[in-house]
C-alpha atoms as a PDB file:
ATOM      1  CA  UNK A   1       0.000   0.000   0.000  1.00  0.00           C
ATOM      2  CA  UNK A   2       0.854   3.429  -0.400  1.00  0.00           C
ATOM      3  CA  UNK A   3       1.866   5.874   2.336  1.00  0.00           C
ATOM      4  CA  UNK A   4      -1.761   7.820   2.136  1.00  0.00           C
ATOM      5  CA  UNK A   5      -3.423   4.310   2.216  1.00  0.00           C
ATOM      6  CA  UNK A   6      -2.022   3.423   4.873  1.00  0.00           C
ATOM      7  CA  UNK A   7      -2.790   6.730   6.500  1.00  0.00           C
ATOM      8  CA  UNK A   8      -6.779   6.162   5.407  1.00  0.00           C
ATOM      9  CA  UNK A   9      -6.067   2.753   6.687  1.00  0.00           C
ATOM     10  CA  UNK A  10      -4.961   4.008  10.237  1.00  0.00           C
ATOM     11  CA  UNK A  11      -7.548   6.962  10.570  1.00  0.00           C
ATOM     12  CA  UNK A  12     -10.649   4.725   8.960  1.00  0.00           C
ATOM     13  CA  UNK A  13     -10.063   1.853  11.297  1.00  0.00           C
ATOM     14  CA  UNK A  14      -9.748   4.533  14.414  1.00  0.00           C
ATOM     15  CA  UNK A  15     -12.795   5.785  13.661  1.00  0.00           C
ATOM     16  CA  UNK A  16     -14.619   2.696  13.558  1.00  0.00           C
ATOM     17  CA  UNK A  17     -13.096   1.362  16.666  1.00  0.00           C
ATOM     18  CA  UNK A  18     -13.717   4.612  18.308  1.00  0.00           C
ATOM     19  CA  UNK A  19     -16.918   4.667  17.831  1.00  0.00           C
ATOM     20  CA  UNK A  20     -17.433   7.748  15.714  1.00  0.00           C
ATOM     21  CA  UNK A  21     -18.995   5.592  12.978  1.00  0.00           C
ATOM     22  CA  UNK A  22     -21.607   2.948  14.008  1.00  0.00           C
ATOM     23  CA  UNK A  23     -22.163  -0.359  12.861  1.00  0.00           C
ATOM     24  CA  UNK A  24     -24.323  -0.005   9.494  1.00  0.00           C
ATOM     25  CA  UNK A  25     -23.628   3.369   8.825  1.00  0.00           C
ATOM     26  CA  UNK A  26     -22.452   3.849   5.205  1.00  0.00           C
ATOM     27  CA  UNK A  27     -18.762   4.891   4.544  1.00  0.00           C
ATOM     28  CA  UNK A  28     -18.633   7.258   1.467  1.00  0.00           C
ATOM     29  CA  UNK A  29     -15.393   7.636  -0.475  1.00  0.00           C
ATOM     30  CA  UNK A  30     -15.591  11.186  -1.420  1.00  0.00           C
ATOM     31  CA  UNK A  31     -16.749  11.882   2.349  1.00  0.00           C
ATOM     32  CA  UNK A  32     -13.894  10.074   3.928  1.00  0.00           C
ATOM     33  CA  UNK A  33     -11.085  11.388   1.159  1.00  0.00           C
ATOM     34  CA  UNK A  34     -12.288  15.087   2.034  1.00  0.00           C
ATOM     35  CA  UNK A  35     -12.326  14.501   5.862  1.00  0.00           C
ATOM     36  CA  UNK A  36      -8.727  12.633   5.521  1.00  0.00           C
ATOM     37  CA  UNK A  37      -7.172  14.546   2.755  1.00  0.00           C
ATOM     38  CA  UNK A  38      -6.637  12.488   0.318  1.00  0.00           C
ATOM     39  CA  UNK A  39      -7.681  10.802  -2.925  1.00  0.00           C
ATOM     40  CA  UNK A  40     -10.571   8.258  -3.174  1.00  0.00           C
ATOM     41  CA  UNK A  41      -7.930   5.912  -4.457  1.00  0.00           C
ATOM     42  CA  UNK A  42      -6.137   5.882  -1.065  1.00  0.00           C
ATOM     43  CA  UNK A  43      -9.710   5.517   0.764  1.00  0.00           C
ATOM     44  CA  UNK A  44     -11.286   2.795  -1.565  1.00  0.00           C
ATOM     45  CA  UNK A  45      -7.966   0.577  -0.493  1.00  0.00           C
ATOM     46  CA  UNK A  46      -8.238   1.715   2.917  1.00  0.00           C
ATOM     47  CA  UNK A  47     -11.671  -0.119   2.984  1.00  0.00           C
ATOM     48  CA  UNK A  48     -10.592  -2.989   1.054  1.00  0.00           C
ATOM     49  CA  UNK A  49      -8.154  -3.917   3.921  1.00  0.00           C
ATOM     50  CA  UNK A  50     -10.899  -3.279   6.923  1.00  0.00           C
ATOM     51  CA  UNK A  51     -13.601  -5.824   4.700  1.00  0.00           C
ATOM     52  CA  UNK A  52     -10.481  -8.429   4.976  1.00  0.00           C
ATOM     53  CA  UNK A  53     -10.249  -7.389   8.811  1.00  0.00           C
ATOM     54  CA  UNK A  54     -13.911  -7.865   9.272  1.00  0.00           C
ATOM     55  CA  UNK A  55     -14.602  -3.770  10.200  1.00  0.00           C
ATOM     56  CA  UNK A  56     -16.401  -3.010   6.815  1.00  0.00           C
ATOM     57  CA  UNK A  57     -18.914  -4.958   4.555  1.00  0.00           C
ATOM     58  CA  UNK A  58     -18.282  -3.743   0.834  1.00  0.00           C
ATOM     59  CA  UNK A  59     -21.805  -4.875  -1.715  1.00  0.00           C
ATOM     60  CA  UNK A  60     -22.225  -3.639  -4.867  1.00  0.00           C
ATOM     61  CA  UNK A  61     -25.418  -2.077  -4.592  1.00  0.00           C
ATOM     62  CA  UNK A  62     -24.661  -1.028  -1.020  1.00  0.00           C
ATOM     63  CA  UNK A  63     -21.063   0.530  -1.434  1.00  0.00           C
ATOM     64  CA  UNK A  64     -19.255   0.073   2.160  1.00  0.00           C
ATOM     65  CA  UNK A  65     -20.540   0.235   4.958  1.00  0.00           C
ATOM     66  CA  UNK A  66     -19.560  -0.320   9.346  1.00  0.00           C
ATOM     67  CA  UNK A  67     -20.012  -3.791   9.914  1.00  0.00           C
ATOM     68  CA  UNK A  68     -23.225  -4.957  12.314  1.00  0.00           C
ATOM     69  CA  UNK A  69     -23.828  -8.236  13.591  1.00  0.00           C
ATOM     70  CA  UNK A  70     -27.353  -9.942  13.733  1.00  0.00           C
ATOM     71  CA  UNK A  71     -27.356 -11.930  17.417  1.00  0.00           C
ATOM     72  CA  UNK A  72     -26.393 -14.727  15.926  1.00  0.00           C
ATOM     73  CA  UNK A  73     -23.629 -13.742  14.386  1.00  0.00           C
ATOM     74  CA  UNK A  74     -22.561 -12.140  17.532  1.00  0.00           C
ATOM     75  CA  UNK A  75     -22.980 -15.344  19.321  1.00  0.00           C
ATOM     76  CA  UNK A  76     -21.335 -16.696  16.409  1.00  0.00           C
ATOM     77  CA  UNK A  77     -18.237 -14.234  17.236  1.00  0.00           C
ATOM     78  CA  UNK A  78     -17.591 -14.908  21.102  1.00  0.00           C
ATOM     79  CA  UNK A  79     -17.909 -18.803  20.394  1.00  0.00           C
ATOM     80  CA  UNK A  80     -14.653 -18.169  18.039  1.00  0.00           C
ATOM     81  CA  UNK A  81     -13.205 -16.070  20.557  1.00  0.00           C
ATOM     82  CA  UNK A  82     -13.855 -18.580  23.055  1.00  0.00           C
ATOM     83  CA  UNK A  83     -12.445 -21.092  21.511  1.00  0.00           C
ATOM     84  CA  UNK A  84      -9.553 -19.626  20.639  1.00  0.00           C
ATOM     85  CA  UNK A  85      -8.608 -16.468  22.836  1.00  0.00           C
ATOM     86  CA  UNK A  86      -8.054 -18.359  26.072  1.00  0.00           C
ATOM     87  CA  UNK A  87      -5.516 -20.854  23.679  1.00  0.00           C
ATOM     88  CA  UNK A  88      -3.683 -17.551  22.727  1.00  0.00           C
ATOM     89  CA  UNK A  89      -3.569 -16.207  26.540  1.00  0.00           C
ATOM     90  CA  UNK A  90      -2.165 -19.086  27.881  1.00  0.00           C
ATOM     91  CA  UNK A  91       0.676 -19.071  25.173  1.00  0.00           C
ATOM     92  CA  UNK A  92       1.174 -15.399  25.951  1.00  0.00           C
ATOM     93  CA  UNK A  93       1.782 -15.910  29.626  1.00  0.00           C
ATOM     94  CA  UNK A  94       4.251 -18.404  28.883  1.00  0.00           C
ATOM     95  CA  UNK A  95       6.273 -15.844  26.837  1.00  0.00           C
ATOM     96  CA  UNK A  96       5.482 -12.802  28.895  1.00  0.00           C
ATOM     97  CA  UNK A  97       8.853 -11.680  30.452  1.00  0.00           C
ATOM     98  CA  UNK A  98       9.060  -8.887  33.217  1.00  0.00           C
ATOM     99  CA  UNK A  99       8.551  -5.911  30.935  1.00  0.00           C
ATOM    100  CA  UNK A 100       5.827  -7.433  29.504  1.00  0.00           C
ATOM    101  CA  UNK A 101       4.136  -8.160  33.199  1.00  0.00           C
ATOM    102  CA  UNK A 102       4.954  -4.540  33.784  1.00  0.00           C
ATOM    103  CA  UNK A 103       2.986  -3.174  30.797  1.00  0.00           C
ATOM    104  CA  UNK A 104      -0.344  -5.572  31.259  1.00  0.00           C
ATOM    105  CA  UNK A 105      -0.358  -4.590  34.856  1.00  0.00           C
ATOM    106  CA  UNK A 106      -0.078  -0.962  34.232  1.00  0.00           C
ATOM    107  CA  UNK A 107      -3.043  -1.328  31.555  1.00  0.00           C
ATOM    108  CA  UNK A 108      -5.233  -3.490  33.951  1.00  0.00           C
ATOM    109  CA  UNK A 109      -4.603  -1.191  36.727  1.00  0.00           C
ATOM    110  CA  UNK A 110      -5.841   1.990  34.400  1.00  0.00           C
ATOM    111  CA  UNK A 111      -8.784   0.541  33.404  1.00  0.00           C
ATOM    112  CA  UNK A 112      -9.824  -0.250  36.984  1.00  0.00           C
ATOM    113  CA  UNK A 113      -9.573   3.368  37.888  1.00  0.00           C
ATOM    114  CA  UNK A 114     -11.533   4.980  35.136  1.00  0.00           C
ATOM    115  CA  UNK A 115     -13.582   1.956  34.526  1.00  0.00           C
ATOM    116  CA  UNK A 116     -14.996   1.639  37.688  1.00  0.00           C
ATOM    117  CA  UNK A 117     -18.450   2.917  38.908  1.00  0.00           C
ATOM    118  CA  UNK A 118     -18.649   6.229  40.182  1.00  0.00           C
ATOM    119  CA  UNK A 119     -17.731   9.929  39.515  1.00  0.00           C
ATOM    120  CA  UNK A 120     -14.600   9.405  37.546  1.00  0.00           C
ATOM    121  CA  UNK A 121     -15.998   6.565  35.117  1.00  0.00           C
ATOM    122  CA  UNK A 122     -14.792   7.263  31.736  1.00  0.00           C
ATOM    123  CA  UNK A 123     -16.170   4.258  29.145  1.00  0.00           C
ATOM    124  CA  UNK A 124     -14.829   5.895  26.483  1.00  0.00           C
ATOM    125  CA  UNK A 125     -11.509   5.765  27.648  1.00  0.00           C
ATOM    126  CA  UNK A 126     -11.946   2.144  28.865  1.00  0.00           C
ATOM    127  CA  UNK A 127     -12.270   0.729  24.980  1.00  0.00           C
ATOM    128  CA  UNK A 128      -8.455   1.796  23.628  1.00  0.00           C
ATOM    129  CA  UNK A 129      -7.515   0.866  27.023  1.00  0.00           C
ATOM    130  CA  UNK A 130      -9.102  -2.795  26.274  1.00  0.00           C
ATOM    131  CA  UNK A 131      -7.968  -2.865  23.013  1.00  0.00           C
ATOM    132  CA  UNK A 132      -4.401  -2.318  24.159  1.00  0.00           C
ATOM    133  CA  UNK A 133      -4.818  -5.164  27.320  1.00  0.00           C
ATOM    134  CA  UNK A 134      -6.142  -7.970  24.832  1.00  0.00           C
ATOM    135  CA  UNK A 135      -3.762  -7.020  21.404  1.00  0.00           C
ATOM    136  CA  UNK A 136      -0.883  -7.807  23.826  1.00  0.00           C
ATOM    137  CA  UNK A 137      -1.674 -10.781  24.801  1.00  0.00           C
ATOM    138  CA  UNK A 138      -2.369 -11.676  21.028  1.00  0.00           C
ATOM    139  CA  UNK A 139       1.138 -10.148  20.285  1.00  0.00           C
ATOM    140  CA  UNK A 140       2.608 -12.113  23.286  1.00  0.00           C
ATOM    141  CA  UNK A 141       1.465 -15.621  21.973  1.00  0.00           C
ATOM    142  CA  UNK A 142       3.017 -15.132  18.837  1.00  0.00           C
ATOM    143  CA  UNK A 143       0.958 -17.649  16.749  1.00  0.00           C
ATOM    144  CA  UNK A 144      -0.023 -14.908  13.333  1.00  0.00           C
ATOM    145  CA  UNK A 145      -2.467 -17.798  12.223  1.00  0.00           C
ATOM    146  CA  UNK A 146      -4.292 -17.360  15.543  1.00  0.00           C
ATOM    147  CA  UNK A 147      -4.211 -14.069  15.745  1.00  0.00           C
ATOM    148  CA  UNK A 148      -5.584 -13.638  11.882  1.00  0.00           C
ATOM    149  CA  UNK A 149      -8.367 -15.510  12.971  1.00  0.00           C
ATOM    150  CA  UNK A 150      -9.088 -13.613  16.192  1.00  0.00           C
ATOM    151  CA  UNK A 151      -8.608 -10.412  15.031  1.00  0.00           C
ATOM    152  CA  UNK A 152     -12.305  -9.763  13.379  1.00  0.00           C
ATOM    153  CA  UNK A 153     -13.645 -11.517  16.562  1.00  0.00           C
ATOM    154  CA  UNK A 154     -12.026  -9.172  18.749  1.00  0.00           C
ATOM    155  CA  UNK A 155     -12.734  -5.609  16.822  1.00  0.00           C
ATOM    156  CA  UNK A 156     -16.713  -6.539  16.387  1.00  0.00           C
ATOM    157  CA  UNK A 157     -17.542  -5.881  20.796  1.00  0.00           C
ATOM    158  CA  UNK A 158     -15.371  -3.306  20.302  1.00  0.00           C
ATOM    159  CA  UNK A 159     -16.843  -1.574  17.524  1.00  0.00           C
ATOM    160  CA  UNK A 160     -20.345  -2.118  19.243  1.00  0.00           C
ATOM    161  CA  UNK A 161     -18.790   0.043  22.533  1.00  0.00           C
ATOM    162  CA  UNK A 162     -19.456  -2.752  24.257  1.00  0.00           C
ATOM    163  CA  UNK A 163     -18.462  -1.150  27.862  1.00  0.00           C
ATOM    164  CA  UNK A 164     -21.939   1.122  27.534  1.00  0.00           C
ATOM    165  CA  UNK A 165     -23.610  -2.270  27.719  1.00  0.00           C
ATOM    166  CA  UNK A 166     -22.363  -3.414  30.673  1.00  0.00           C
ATOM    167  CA  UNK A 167     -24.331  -2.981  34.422  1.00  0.00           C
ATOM    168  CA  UNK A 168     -22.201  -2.398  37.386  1.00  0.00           C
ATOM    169  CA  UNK A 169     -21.380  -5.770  38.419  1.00  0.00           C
ATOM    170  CA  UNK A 170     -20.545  -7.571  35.495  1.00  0.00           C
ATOM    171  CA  UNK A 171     -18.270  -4.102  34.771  1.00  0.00           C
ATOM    172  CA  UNK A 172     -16.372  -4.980  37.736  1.00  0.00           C
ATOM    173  CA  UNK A 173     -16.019  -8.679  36.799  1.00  0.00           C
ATOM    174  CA  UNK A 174     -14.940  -7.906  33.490  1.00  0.00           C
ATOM    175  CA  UNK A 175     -12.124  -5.363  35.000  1.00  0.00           C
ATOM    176  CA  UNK A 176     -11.088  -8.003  37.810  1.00  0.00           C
ATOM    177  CA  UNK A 177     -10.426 -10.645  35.252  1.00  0.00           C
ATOM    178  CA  UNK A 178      -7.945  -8.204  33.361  1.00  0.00           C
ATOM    179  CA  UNK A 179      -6.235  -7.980  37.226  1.00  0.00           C
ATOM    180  CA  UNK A 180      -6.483 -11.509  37.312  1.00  0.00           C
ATOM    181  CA  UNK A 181      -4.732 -12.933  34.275  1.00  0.00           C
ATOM    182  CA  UNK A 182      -2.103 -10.398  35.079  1.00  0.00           C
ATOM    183  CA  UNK A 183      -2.096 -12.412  38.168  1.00  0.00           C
ATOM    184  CA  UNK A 184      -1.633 -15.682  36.832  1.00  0.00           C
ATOM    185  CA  UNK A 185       1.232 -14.459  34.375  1.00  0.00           C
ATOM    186  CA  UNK A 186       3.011 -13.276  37.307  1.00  0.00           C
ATOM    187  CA  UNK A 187       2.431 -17.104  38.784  1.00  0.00           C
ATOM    188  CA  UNK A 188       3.860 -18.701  35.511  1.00  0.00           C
ATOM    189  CA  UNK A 189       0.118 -20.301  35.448  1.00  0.00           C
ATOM    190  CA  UNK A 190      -0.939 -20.631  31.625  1.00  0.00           C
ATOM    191  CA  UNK A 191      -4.070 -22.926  32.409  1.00  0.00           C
ATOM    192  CA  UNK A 192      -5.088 -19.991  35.349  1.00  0.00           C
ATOM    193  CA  UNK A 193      -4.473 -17.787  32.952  1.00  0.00           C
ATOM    194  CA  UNK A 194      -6.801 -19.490  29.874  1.00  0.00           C
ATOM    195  CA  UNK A 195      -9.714 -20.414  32.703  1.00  0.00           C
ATOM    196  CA  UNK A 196      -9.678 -16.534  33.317  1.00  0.00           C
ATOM    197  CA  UNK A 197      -9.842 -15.392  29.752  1.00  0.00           C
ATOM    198  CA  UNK A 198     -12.940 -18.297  29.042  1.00  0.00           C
ATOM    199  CA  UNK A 199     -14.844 -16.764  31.953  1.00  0.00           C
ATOM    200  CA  UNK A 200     -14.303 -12.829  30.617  1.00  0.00           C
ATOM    201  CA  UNK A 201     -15.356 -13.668  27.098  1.00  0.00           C
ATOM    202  CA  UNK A 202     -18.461 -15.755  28.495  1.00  0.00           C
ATOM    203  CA  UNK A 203     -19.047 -12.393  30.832  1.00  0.00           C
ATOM    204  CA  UNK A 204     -18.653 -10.256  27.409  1.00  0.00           C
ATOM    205  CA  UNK A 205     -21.036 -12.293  25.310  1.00  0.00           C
ATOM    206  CA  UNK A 206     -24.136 -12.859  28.362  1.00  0.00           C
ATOM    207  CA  UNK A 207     -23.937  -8.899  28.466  1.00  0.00           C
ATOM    208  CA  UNK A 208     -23.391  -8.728  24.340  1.00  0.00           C
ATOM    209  CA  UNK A 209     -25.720 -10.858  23.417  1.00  0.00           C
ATOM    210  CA  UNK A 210     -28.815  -9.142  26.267  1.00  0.00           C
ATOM    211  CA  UNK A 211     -28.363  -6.014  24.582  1.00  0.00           C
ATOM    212  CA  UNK A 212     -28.484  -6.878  20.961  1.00  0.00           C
ATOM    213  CA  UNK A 213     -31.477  -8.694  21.902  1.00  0.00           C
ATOM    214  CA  UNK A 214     -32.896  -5.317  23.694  1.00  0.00           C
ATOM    215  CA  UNK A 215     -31.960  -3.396  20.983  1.00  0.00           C
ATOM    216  CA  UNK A 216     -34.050  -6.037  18.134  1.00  0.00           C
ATOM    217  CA  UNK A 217     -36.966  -5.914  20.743  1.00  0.00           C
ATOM    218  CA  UNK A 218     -36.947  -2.190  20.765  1.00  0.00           C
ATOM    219  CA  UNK A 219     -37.049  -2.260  17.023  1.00  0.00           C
ATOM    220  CA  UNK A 220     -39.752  -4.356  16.574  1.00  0.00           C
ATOM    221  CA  UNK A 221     -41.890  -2.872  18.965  1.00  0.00           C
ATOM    222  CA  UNK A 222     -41.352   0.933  18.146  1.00  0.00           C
ATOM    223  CA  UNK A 223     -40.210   1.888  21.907  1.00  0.00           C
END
């Protein structure tokens, strides 16, 4: 790719994960060349690579759009993140070495303090955060077949913001387990570390999957 697509690429693929787009909202190329400064040529690679990456759906008819995900495709998604995520945490745990224990500790500390209930919450700045905590681990394990796999599975709660989802307590369960598989890299523990990571993604998907089904009852019934 080109230096400007690879500039759309970084600044399209922000902006989804942000949150400033949502899922089904249409992407146009001359919109997005304009905002981003470049040509449409840059922008219509740009969202080549995020179809491939599982951020965009490109149709014909339809030109590109934010990717959304029916509830069963979003059930769909945490089963292949449960099947696979824990397999890639354990293997990062293994490799982890003391910088490494330094840097997932300092992330699940941060999201404890501005993730936690009460006047300081920030949600917002609780998704990068995430992001950060669980592309590490993915980075750690060093397996680029597994992580090609997971890396669709991980964007789409993202991309839904799935934080603003959450109640209070499974919030706090959610941030504990990030504390706790920091825990079990510390204790050399891969299998701790992979029970931990199966329990956060089941956590993720009970809350994931309530509020997609919310939102589809909400729809139907005009309230």
């Amino acid at each position: 790719m080109t230096r400007a697509s690879e500039r759309a690429l970084e600044a399209v693929r922000e902006m989804i994960l942000r949150g400033d787009v949502a899922p089904g909202l249409r992407l146009g190329e001359v919109e997005l060349a304009e905002r981003l400064g470049v040509s449409r040529t840059p922008v219509r690679e740009a969202l080549t690579r995020l179809a491939a990456e599982g951020l965009v759906e490109i149709s014909p008819n339809r030109g590109a759009r934010v990717t959304s995900w029916s509830i069963a495709e979003l059930e769909g998604v945490f089963d292949l993140r449960a099947a696979l995520e824990p397999r890639a945490t354990a293997r990062a745990v293994s490799r982890a070495d003391a910088a490494d224990l330094a840097a997932l500790d300092a992330l699940a500390t941060e999201m404890l303090a501005v993730g936690s209930p009460g006047p300081g919450q920030d949600l917002d700045a609780l998704v990068p955060l995430n992001r950060e905590f669980h592309g590490r681990l993915v980075t750690l394990a060093d397996h680029p077949a597994l992580a090609a796999a997971l890396a669709g599975a991980i964007h789409a709660p993202i991309v839904l913001r799935n934080f603003h989802a959450y109640g209070d307590a499974s919030l706090l369960r959610s941030l504990s387990h990030h504390a706790e598989i920091v825990a079990a890299a510390r204790a050399g523990d891969p299998e701790w570390a992979r029970a931990v990571m199966t329990a956060h993604i089941h956590n993720a998907r009970a809350v994931m999957v309530r509020a997609a089904a919310d939102a589809q009852n909400e729809k139907e019934t005009g309230s």
